[in-house]
C-alpha atoms as a PDB file:
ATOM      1  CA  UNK A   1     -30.961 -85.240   3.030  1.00  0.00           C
ATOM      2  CA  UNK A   2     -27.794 -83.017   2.262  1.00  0.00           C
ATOM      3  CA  UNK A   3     -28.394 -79.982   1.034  1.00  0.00           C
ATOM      4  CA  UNK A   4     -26.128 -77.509  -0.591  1.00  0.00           C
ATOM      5  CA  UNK A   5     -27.732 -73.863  -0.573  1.00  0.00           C
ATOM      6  CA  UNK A   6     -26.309 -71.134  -2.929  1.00  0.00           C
ATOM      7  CA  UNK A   7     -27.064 -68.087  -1.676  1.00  0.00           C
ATOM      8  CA  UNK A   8     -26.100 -64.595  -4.337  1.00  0.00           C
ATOM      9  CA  UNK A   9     -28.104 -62.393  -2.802  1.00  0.00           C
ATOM     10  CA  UNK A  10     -27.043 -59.917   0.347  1.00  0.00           C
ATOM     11  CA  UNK A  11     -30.461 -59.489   1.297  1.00  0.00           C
ATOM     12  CA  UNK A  12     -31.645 -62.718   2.028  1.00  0.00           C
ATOM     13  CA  UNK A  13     -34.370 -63.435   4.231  1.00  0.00           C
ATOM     14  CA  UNK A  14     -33.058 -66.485   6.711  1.00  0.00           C
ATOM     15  CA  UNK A  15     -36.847 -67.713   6.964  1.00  0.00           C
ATOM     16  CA  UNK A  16     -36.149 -70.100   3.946  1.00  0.00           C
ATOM     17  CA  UNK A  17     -33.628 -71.441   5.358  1.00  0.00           C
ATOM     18  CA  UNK A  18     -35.433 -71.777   9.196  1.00  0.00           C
ATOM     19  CA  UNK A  19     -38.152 -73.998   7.051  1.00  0.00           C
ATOM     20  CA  UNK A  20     -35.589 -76.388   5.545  1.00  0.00           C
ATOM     21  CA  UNK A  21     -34.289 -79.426   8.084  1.00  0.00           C
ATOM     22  CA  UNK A  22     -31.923 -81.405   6.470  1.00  0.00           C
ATOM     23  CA  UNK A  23     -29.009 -83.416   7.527  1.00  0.00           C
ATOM     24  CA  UNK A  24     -26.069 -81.745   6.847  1.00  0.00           C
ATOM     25  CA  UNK A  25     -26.622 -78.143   5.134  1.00  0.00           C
ATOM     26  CA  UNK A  26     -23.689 -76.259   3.215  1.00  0.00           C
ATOM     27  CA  UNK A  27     -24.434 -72.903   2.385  1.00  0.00           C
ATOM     28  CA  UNK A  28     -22.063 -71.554  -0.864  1.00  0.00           C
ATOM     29  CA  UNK A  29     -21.775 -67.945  -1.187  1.00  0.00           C
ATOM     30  CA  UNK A  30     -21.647 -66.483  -4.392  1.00  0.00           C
ATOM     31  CA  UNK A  31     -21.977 -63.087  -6.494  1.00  0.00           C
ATOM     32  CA  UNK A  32     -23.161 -60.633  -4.053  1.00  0.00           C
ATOM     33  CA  UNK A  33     -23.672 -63.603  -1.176  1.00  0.00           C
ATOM     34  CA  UNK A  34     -20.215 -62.981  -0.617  1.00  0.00           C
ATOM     35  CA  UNK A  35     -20.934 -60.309   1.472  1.00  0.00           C
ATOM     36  CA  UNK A  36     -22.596 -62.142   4.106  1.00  0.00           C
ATOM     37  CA  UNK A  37     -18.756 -63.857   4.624  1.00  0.00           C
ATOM     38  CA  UNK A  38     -17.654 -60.264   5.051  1.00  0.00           C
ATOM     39  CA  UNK A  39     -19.669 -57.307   6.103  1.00  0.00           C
ATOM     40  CA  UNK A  40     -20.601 -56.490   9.599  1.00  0.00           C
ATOM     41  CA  UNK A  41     -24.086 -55.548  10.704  1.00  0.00           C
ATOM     42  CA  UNK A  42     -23.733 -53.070  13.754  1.00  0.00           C
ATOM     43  CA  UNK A  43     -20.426 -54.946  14.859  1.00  0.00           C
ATOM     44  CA  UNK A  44     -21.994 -58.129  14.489  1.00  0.00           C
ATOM     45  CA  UNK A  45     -21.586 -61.087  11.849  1.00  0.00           C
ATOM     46  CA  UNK A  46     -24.340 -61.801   9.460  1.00  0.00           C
ATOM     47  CA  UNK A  47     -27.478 -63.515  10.736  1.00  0.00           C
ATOM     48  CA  UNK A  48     -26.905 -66.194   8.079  1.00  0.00           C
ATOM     49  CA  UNK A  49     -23.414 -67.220   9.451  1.00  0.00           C
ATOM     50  CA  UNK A  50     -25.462 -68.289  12.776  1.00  0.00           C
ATOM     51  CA  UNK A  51     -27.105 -71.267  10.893  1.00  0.00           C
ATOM     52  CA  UNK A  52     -25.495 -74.376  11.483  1.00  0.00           C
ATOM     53  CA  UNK A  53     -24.016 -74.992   8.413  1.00  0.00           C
ATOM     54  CA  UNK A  54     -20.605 -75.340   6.532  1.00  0.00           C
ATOM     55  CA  UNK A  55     -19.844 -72.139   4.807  1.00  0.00           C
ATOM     56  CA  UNK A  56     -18.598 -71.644   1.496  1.00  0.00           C
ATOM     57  CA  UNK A  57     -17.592 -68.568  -0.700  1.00  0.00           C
ATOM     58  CA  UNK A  58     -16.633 -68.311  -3.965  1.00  0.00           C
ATOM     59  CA  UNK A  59     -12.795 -67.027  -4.336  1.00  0.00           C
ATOM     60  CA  UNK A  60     -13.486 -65.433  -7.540  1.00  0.00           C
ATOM     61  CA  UNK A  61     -16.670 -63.700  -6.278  1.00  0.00           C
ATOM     62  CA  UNK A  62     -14.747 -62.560  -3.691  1.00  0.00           C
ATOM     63  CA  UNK A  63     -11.950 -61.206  -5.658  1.00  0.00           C
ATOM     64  CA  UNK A  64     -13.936 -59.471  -8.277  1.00  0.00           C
ATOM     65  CA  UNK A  65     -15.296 -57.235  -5.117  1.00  0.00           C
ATOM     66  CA  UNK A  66     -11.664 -56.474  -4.453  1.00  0.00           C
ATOM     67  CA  UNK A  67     -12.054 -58.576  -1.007  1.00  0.00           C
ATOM     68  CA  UNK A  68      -9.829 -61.942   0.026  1.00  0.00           C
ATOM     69  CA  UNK A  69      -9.067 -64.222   2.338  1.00  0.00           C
ATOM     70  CA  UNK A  70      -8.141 -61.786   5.222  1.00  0.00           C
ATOM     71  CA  UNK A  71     -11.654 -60.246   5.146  1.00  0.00           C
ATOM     72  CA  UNK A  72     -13.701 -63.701   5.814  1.00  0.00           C
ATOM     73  CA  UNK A  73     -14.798 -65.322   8.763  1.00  0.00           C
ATOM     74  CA  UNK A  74     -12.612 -67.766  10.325  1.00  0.00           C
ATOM     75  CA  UNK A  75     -15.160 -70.500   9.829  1.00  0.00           C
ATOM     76  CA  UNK A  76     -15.936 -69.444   6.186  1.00  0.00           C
ATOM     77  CA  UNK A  77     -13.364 -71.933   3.600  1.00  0.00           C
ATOM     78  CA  UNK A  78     -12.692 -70.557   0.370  1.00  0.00           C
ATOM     79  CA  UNK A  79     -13.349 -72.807  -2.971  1.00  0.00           C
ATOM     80  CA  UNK A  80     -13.105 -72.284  -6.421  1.00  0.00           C
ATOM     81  CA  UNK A  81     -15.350 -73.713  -8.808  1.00  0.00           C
ATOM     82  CA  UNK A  82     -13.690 -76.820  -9.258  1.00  0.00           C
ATOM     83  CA  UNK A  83     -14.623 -77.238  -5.475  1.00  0.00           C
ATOM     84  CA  UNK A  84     -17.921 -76.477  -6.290  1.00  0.00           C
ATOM     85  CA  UNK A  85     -18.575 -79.417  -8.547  1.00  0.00           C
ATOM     86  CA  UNK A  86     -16.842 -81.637  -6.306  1.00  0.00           C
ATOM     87  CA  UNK A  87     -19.349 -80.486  -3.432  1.00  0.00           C
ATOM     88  CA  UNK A  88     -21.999 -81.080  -5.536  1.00  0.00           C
ATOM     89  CA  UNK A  89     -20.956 -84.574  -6.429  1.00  0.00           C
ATOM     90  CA  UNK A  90     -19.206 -85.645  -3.359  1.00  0.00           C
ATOM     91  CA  UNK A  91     -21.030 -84.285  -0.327  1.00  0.00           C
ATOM     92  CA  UNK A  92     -24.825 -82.946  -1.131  1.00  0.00           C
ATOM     93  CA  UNK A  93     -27.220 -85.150  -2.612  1.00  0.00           C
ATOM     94  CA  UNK A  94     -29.761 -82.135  -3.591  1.00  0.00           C
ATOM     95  CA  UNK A  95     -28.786 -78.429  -4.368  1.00  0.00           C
ATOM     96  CA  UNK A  96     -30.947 -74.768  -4.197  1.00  0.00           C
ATOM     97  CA  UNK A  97     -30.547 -71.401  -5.439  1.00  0.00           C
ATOM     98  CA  UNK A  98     -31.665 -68.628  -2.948  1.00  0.00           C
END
């Protein structure tokens, strides 16, 4: 299976995601999410940006927080929501909100 995860929540608990197995995994941040693509933990990246996934964020949920493209990790690709629904419809057959 290929699974899209939204994740709009900072403090997210990675167990979820340890319990899912599919195929090919994209995780989309959004809302607060965004933060995993940006803030440090004790010099360190989040723990969610170790999964192996494609990573997402949300350009306008990054804006509104007064971040951009500078502040991301390198392996973190900006989308709009346009990108979103092509995501959705192109590349994961099943999505979830976390």
């Amino acid at each position: 299976m290929k699974l899209a995860v939204f994740v709009s929540d900072y403090k997210l608990n990675v167990d979820t995601l340890d319990r899912l197995k599919p195929e090919k995994l994209g995780i989309i941040l959004v809302e607060n999410g965004v933060y995993h693509a940006t803030i440090k933990e004790n010099g360190t990246p989040s723990s969610l940006l170790k999964k192996n996934a494609n990573f997402y964020v949300l350009m306008d949920d990054l804006e509104t927080r007064g971040l951009g493209s500078s502040d991301i990790n390198n392996n973190i690709k900006m989308i709009s929501y346009g990108d979103i629904v092509d995501l959705i419809f192109n590349e994961y057959e099943k999505t979830a909100w976390l």
